[in-house]
Protein backbone atom coordinates (compact mmCIF):
# COMPACT_ATOMS: atom_id res chain seq x y z
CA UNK A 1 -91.90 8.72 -8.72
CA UNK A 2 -88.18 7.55 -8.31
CA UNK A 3 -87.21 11.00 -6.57
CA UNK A 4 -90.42 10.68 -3.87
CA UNK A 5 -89.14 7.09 -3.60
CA UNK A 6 -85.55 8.45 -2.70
CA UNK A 7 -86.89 11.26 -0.56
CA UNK A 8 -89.02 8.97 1.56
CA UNK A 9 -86.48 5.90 1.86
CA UNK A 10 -83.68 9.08 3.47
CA UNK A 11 -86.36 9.97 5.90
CA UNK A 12 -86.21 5.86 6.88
CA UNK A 13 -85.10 5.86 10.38
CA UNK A 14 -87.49 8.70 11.39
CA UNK A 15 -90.15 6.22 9.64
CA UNK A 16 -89.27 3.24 11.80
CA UNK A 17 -89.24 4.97 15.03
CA UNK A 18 -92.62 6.30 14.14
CA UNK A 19 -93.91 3.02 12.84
CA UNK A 20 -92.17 1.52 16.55
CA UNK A 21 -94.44 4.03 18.76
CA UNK A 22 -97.79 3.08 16.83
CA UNK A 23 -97.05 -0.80 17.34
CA UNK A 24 -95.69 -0.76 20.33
CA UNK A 25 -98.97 1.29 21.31
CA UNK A 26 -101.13 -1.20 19.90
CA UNK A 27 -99.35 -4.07 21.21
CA UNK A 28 -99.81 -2.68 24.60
CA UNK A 29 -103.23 -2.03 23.83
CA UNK A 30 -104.10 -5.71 23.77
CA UNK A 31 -101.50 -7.46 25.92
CA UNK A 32 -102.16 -8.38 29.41
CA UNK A 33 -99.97 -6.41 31.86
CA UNK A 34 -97.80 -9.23 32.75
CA UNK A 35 -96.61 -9.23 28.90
CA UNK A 36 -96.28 -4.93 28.43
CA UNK A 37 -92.53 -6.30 28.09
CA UNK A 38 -93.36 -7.25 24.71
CA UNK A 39 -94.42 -3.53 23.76
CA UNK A 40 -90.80 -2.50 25.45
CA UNK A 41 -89.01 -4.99 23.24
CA UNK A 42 -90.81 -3.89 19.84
CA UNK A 43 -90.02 -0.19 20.90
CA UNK A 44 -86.29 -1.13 21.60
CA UNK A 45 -85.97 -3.62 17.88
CA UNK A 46 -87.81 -0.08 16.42
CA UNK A 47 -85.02 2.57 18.15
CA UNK A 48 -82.24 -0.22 17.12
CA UNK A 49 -83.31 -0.68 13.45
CA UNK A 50 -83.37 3.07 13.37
CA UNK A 51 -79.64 3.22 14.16
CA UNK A 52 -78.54 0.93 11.71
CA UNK A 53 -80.53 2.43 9.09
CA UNK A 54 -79.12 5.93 10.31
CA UNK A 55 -75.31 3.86 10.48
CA UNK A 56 -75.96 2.19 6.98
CA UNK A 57 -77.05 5.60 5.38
CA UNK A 58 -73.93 7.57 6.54
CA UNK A 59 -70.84 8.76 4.20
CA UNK A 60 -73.86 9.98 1.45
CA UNK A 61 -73.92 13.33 -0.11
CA UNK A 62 -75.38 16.28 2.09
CA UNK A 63 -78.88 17.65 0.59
CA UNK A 64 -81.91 18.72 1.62
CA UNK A 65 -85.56 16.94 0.10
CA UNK A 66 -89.20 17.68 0.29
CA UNK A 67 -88.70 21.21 -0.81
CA UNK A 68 -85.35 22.43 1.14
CA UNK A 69 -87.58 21.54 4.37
CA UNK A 70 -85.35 19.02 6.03
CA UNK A 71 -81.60 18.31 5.82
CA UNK A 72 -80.18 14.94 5.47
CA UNK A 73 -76.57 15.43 6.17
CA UNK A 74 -73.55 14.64 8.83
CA UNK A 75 -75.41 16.56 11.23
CA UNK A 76 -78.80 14.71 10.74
CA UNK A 77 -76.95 11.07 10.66
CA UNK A 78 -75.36 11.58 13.97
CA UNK A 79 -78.08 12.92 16.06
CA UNK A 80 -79.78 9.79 14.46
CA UNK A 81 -77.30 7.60 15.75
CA UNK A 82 -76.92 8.86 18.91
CA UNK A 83 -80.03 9.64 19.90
CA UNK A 84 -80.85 5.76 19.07
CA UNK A 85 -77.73 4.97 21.58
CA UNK A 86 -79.57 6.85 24.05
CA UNK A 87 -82.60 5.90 23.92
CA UNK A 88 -81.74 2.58 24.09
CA UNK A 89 -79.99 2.68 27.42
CA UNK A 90 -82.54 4.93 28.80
CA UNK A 91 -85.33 1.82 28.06
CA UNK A 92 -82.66 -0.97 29.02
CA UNK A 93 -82.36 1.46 32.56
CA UNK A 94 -85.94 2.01 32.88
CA UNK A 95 -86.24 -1.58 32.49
CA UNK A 96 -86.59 -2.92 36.40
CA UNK A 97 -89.10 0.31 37.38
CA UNK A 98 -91.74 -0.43 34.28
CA UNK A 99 -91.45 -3.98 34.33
CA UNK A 100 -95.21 -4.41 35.70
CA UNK A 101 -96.57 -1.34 35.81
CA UNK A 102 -100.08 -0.69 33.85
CA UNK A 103 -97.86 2.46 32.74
CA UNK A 104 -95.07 0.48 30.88
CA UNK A 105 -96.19 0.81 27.46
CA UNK A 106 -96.49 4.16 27.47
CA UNK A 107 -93.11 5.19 28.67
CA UNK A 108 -91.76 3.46 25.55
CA UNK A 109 -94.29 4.87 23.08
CA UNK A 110 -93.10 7.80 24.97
CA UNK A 111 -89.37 7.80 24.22
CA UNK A 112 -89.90 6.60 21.05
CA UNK A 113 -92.03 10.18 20.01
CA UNK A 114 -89.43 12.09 22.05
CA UNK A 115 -86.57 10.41 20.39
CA UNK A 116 -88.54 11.06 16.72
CA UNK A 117 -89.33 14.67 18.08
CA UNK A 118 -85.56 15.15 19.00
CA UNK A 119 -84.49 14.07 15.45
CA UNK A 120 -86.92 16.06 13.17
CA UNK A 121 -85.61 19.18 15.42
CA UNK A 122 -81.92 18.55 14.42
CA UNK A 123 -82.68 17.46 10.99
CA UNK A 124 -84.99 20.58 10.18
CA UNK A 125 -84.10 22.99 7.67
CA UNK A 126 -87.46 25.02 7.70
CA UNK A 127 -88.91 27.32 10.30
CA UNK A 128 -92.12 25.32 10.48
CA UNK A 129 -90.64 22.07 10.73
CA UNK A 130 -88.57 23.36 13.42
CA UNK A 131 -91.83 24.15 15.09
CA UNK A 132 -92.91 20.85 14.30
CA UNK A 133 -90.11 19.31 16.11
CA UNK A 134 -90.17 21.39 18.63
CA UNK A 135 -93.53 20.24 19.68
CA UNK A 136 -93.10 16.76 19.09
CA UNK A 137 -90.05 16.39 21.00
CA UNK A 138 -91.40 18.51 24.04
CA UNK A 139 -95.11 17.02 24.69
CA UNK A 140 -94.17 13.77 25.16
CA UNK A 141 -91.05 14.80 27.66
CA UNK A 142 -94.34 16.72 29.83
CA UNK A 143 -95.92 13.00 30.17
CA UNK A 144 -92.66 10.67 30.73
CA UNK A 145 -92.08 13.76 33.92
CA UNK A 146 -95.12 12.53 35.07
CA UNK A 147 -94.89 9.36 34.97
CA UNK A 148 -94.48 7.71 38.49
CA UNK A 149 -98.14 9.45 39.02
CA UNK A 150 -97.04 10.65 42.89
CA UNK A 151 -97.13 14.52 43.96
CA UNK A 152 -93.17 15.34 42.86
CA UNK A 153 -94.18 14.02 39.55
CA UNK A 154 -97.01 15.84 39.19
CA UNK A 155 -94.76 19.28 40.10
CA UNK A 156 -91.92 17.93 37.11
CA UNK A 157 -94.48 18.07 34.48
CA UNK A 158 -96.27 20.85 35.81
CA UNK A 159 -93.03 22.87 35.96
CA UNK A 160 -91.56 21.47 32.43
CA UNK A 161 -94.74 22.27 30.97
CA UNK A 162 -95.48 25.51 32.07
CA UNK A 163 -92.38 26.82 30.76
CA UNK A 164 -91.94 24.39 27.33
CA UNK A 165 -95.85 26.13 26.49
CA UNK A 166 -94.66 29.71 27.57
CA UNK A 167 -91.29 29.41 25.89
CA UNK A 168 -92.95 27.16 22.98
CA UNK A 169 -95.06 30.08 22.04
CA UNK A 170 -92.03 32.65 22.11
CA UNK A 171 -90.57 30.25 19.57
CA UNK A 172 -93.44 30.35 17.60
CA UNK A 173 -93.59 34.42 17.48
CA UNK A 174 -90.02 34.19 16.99
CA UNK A 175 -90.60 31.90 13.75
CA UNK A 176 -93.48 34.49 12.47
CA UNK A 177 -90.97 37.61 12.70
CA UNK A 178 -88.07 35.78 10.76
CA UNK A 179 -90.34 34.93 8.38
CA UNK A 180 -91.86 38.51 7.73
CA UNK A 181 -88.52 39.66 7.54
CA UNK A 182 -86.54 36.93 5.77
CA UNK A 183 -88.82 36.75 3.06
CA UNK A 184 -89.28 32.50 3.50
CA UNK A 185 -89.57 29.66 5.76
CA UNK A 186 -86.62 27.74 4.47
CA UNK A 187 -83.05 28.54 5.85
CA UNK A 188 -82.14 28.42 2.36
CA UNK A 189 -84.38 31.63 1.89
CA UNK A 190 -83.45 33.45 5.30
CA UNK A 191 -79.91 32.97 3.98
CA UNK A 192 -80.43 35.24 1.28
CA UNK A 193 -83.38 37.35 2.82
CA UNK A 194 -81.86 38.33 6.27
CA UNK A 195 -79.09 40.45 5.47
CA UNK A 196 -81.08 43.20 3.79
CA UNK A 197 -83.74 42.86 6.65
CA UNK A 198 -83.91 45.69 9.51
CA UNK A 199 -81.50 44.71 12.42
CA UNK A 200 -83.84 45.22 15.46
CA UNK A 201 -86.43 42.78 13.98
CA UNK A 202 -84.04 40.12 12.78
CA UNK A 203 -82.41 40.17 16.67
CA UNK A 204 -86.20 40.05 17.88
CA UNK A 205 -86.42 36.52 15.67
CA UNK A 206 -83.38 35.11 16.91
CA UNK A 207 -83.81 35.98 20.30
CA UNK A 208 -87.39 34.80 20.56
CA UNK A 209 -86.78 31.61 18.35
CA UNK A 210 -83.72 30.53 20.35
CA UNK A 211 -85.59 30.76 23.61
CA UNK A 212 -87.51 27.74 22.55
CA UNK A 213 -84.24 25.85 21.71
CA UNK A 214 -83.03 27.09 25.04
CA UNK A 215 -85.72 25.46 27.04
CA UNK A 216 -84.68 22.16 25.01
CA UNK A 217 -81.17 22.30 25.89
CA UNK A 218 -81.58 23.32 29.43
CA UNK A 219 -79.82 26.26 29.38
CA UNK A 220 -79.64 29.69 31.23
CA UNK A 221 -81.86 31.83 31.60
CA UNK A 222 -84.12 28.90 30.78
CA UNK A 223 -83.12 26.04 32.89
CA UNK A 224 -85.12 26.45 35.84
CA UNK A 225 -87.25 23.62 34.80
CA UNK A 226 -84.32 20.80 35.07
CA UNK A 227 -83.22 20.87 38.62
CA UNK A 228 -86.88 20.21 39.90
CA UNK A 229 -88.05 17.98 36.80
CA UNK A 230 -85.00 15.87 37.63
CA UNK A 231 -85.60 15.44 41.51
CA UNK A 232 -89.95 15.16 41.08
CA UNK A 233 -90.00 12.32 38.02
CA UNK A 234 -88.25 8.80 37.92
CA UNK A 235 -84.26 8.48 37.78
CA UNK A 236 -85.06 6.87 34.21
CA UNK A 237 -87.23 9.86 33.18
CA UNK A 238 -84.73 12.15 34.77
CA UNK A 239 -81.93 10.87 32.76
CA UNK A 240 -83.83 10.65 29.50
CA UNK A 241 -84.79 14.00 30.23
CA UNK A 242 -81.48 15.60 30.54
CA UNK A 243 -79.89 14.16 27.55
CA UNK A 244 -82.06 13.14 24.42
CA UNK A 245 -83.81 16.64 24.29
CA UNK A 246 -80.23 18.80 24.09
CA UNK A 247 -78.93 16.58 21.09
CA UNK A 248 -81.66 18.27 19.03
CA UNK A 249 -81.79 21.15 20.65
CA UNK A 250 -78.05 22.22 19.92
CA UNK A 251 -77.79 20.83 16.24
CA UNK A 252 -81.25 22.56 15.64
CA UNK A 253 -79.74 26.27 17.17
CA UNK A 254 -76.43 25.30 15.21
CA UNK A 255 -77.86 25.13 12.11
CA UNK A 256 -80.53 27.99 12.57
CA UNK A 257 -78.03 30.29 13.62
CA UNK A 258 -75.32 29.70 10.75
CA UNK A 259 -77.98 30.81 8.33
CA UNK A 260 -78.34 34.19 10.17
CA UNK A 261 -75.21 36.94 8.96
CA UNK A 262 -73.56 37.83 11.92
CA UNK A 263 -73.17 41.01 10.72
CA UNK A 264 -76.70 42.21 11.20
CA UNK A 265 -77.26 40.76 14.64
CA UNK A 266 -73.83 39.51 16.63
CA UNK A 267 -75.61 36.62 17.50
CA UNK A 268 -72.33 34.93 18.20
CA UNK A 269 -71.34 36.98 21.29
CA UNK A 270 -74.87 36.44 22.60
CA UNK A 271 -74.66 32.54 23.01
CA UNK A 272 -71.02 33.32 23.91
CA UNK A 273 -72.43 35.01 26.70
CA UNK A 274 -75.05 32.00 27.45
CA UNK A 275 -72.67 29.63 27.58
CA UNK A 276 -70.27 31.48 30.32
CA UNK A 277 -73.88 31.83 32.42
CA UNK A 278 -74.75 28.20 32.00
CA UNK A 279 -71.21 27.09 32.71
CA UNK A 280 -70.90 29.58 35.74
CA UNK A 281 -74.71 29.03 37.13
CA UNK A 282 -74.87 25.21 37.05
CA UNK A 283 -71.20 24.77 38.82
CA UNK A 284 -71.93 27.55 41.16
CA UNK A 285 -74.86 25.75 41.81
CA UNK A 286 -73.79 22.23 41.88
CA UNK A 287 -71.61 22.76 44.95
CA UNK A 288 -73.90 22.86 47.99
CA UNK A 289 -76.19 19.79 46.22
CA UNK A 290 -76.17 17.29 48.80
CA UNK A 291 -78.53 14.71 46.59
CA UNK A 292 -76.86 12.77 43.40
CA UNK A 293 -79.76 13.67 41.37
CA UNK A 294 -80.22 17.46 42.15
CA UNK A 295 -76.24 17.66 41.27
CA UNK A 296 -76.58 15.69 37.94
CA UNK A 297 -79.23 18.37 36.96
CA UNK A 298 -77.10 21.17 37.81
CA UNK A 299 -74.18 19.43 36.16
CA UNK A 300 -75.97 19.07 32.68
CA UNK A 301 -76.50 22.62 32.98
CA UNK A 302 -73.09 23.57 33.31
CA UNK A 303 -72.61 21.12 30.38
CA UNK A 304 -75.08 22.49 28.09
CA UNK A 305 -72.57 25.89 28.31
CA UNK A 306 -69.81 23.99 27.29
CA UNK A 307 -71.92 22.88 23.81
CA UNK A 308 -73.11 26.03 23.29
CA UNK A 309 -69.61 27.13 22.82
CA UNK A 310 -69.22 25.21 19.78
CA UNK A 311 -72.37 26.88 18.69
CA UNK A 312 -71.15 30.33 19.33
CA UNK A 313 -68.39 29.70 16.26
CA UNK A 314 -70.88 28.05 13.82
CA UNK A 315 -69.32 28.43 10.87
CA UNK A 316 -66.36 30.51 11.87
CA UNK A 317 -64.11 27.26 12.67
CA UNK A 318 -64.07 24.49 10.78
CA UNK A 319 -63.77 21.71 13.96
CA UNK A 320 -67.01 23.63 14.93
CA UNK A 321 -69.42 20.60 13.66
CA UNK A 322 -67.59 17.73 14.38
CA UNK A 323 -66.59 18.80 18.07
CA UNK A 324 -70.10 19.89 18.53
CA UNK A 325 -71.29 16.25 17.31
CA UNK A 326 -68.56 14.42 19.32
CA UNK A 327 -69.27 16.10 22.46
CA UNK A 328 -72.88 15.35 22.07
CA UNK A 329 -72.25 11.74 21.55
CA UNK A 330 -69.25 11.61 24.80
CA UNK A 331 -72.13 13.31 27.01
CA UNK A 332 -74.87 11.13 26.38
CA UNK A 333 -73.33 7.89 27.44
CA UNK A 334 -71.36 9.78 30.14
CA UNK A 335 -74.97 11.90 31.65
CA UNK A 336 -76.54 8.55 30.72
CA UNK A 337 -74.10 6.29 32.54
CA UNK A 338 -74.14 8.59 35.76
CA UNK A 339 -77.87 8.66 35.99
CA UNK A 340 -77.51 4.41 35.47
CA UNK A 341 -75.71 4.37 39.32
CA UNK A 342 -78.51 6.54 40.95
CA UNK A 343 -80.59 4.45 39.17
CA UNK A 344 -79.09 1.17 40.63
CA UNK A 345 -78.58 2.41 44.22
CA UNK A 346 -82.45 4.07 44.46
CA UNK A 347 -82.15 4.02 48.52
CA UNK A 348 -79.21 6.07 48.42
CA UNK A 349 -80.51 9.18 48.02
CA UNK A 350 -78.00 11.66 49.97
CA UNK A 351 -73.93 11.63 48.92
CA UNK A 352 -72.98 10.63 52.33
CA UNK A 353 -75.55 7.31 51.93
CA UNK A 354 -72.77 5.81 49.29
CA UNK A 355 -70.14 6.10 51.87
CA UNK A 356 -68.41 2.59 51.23
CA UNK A 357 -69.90 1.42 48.50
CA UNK A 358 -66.38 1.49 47.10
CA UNK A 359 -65.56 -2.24 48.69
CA UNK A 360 -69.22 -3.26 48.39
CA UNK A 361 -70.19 -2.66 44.42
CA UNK A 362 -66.56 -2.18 43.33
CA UNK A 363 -67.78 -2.59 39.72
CA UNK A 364 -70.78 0.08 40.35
CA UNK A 365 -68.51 2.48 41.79
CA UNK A 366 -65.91 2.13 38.89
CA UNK A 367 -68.82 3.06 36.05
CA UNK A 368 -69.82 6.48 38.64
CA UNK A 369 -65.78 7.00 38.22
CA UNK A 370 -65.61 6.71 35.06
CA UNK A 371 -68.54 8.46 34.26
CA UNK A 372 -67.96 11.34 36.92
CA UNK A 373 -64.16 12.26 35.94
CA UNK A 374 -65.69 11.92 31.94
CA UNK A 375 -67.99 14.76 33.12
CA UNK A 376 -65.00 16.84 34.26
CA UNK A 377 -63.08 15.93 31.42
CA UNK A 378 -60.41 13.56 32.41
CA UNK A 379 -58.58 11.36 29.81
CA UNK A 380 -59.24 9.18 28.03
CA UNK A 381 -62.86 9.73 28.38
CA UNK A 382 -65.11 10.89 25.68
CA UNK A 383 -65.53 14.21 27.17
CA UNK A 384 -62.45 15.02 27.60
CA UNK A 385 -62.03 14.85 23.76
CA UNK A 386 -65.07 16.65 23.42
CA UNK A 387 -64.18 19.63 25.78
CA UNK A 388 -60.27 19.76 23.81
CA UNK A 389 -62.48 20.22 20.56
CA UNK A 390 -64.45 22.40 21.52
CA UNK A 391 -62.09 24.47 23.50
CA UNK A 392 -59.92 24.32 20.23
CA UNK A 393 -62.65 25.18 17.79
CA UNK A 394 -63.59 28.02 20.11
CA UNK A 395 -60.46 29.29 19.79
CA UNK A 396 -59.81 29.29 16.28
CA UNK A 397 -63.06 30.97 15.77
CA UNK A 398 -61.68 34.06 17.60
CA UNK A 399 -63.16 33.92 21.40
CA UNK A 400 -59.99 32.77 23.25
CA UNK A 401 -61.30 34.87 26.41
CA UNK A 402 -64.22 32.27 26.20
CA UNK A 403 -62.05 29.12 26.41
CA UNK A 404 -60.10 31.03 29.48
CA UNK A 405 -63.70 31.27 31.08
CA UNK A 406 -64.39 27.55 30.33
CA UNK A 407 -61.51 25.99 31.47
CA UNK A 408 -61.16 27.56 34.93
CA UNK A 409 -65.05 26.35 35.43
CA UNK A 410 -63.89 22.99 34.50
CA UNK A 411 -60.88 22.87 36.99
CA UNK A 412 -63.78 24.04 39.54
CA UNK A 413 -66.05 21.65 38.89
CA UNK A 414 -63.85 19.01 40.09
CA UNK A 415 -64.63 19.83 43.52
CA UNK A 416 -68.51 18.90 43.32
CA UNK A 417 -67.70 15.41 41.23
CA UNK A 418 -65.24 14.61 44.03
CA UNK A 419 -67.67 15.53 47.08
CA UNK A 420 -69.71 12.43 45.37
CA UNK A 421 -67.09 10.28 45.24
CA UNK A 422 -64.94 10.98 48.13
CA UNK A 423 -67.56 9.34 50.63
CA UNK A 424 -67.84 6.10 47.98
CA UNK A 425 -64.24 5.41 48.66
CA UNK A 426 -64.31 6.71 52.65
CA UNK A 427 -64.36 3.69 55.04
CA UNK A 428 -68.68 2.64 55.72
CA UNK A 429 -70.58 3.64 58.62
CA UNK A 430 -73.48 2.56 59.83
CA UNK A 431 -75.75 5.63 58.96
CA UNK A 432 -78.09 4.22 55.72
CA UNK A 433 -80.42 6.94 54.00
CA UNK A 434 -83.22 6.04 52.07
CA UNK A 435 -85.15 7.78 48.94
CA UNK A 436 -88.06 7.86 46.74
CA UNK A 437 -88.63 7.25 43.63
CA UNK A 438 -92.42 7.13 42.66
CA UNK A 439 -95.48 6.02 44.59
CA UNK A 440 -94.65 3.63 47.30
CA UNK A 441 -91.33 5.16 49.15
CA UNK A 442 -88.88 2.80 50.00
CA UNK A 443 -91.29 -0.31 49.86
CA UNK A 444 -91.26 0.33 45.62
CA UNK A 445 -87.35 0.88 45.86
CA UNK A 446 -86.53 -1.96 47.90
CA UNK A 447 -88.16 -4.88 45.42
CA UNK A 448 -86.93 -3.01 42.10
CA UNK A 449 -84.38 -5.11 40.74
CA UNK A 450 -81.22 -3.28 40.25
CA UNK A 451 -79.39 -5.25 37.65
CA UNK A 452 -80.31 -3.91 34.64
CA UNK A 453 -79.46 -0.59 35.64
CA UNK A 454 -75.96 -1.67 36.81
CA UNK A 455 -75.57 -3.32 33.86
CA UNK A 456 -76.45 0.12 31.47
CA UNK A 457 -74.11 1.60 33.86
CA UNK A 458 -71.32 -0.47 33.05
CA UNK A 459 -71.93 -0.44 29.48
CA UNK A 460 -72.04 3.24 29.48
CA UNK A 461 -68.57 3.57 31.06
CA UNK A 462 -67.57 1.17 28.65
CA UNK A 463 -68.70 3.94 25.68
CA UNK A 464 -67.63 6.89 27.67
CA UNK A 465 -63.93 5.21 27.61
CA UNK A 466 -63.97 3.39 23.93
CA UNK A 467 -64.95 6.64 22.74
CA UNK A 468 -62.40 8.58 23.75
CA UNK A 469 -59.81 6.07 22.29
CA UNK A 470 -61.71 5.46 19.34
CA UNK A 471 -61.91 10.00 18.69
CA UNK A 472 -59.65 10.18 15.92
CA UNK A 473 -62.06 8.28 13.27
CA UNK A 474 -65.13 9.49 15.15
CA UNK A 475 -64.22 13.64 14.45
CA UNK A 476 -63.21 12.44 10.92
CA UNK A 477 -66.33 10.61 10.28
CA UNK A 478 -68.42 13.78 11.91
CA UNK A 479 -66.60 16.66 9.80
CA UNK A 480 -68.80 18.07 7.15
């Protein structure tokens, strides 16, 4: 009794951000709509509480509990921790376009299942749990696509779910051949089952199994859902969309693929191979994007390559982990932060449209600085730490030519950051642009009140830099 007792009090945060989705449902159930905030306040005390239980767990002993299924380690803690972060700027920037909607309820509930779904992926030690997660974390992203209920969000979720199912059931054959082969379901028992398993069907497992993790992460050759599900659902959706999911994602392909023995299927040069495509794709692609959003998408591509490198030495470097941690936790508040100024300028829906907003929302324009440069990797921003770890753990674990690669796509992504924030510095014309952002056009935009999402901005920036100053204890605390 004392050992289910333990087991069920270390699965605690998952527990309260479960138990947060079915109040918060029921509360919304019953409340009028001019009181849904109530059901958005119980979600956010549920995704808080989770942290600190996540926070207050951290510095135990690694293990794994109900039967080797699921992993409560370093790993586990921090994609706790800052998927809870994330979540909770993505409701306090959602804030001004639910506030009175019949709909509000459910975006919560919504990214409170995605955020549980996004945990149980990275904590999962088990093929079927994996699955588990998988599904958990990807149904409720098809809904909060969606959500804004006009024709471009019926195309996101259309889109994300076409390929999540097609992808979601590649996984799943994926799962059925490692298991044939590997002997178990546990990573424990591919660990000691895989290396006396034929070759061709082990590479058939990965390959199929990490093409659901690849739709997660947004990665090439299975990114083609983000640029559209960004642009068709709402600028909080989008930017929940483009960072929660890829925290689980990568921990989840991280610790699948470490189990596998390179030596029967060079699994390392293949995500080597992703990343460079990823990187190469999404900055190739970012350049002629003339709308913030549509860039952002093609930017978190581009990032999701640089991730995947510290994937591609799992378990050859040591830094591996705790760079691939850090840089998770840099990018969320930077990708969350930059999606927090489209969010707060919703008519400006072109790069030339925040042509002087420099001298107008000086403080605005400071977080998209911070945040933009932290996406290229400028000190002393959180990525920039994140990229030098990576970059360093990548070459330790032998693929220096891969670094090389990454580094002259990061000097060349400064060009598509700067064609954003050239024209927010440039002297104001008179030219104004306007954009959409659900049902209603520009009417909806206009009466949105913006403040909340400036302020998530700001406090974003604010991460993205105390972060980066705050690394050194950070890596420590992450290293395994």
């Amino acid at each position: 009794m004392n050992g289910m007792q333990e087991d069920t009090l270390a699965l605690l945060p998952e527990m309260l951000l479960l138990a947060g989705a079915i109040v918060a449902l029921l509360a919304g159930s019953f409340l009028p709509r001019h009181r849904q905030w109530v059901a958005t306040l119980l979600a956010a005390v549920a995704v808080g509480a989770s942290g600190l239980a996540a926070l207050a767990a951290a510095g135990g002993a690694a293990r794994t509990i109900y039967e080797s299924s699921y992993a409560v380690d370093v790993a586990t803690t921090a994609t706790r921790i800052i998927v809870a972060i994330a979540a909770l700027l993505s409701l306090a920037l959602a804030r001004p376009r639910i506030t009175g909607s019949p709909r509000e309820t459910e975006f919560a509930v919504l990214v409170l299942l995605a955020s549980l779904g996004t945990v149980v992926l990275a904590g999962a030690a088990e093929l079927l749990v994996l699955a588990v997660g998988y599904l958990l974390a990807s149904i409720p992203l098809y809904a909060l696509a969606g959500w804004g209920r006009d024709a471009r969000g019926a195309e996101a979720a259309l889109k994300l779910y076409l390929l999540g199912a097609l992808l979601g059931i590649t996984m799943l054959l994926g799962i059925a051949v490692l298991f044939g082969v590997g002997g178990g379901t546990t990573y424990a028992a591919l660990a000691a089952g895989l290396p006396g398993a034929p070759a061709a069907a082990v590479a058939l497992g990965v390959v199929a199994t990490l093409a659901g993790l690849l739709f997660k992460i947004g990665a090439v050759p299975a990114h083609f859902w983000v640029p559209d599900a960004v642009d068709g659902a709402t600028t909080p959706a989008a930017a929940f969309l483009t960072t929660v999911p890829k925290i689980g994602g990568l921990v989840a392909a991280y610790r699948l693929l470490v189990t596998v023995p390179d030596t029967v299927v060079d699994w390392r040069l293949l995500v080597a191979l992703l990343a460079v495509a990823s990187i190469t794709l999404g900055n190739l692609a970012a350049f002629t994007q003339d709308r913030p959003r549509r860039l952002l998408a093609y930017s978190t591509v581009s990032q999701v390559g640089y991730l995947l490198m510290a994937v591609a030495v799992a378990g050859r470097s040591e830094q591996a982990l705790a760079a691939l941690l850090f840089y998770l936790a840099a990018y969320a508040v930077t990708n969350l932060g930059a999606f927090a100024v489209v969010g707060a300028l919703p008519q400006h829906d072109t790069l030339d449209a925040y042509r002087g907003l420099g001298r107008r929302r000086p403080a605005l324009i400071g977080a998209l600085l911070v945040c933009l440069l932290g996406l290229v990797g400028t000190p002393p921003t959180a990525v920039f730490v994140g990229k030098l770890t990576v970059f360093s753990a990548t070459w330790d674990g032998g693929m220096q030519w891969l670094v090389v690669v990454a580094a002259i796509n990061t000097v060349a992504s400064l060009y598509y950051y700067l064609r954003w924030l050239a024209p927010a510095f440039a002297r104001e014309t008179a030219s104004a642009a306007t954009g959409s952002d659900g049902p209603g056009g520009t009417a909806v935009l206009a009466a949105i009140d913006t403040r909340w999402a400036t302020a998530t901005a700001l406090v974003a920036a604010v991460l993205a830099l105390a972060l980066g100053i705050a690394a050194g204890p950070l890596l420590e605390g992450f290293a395994p």
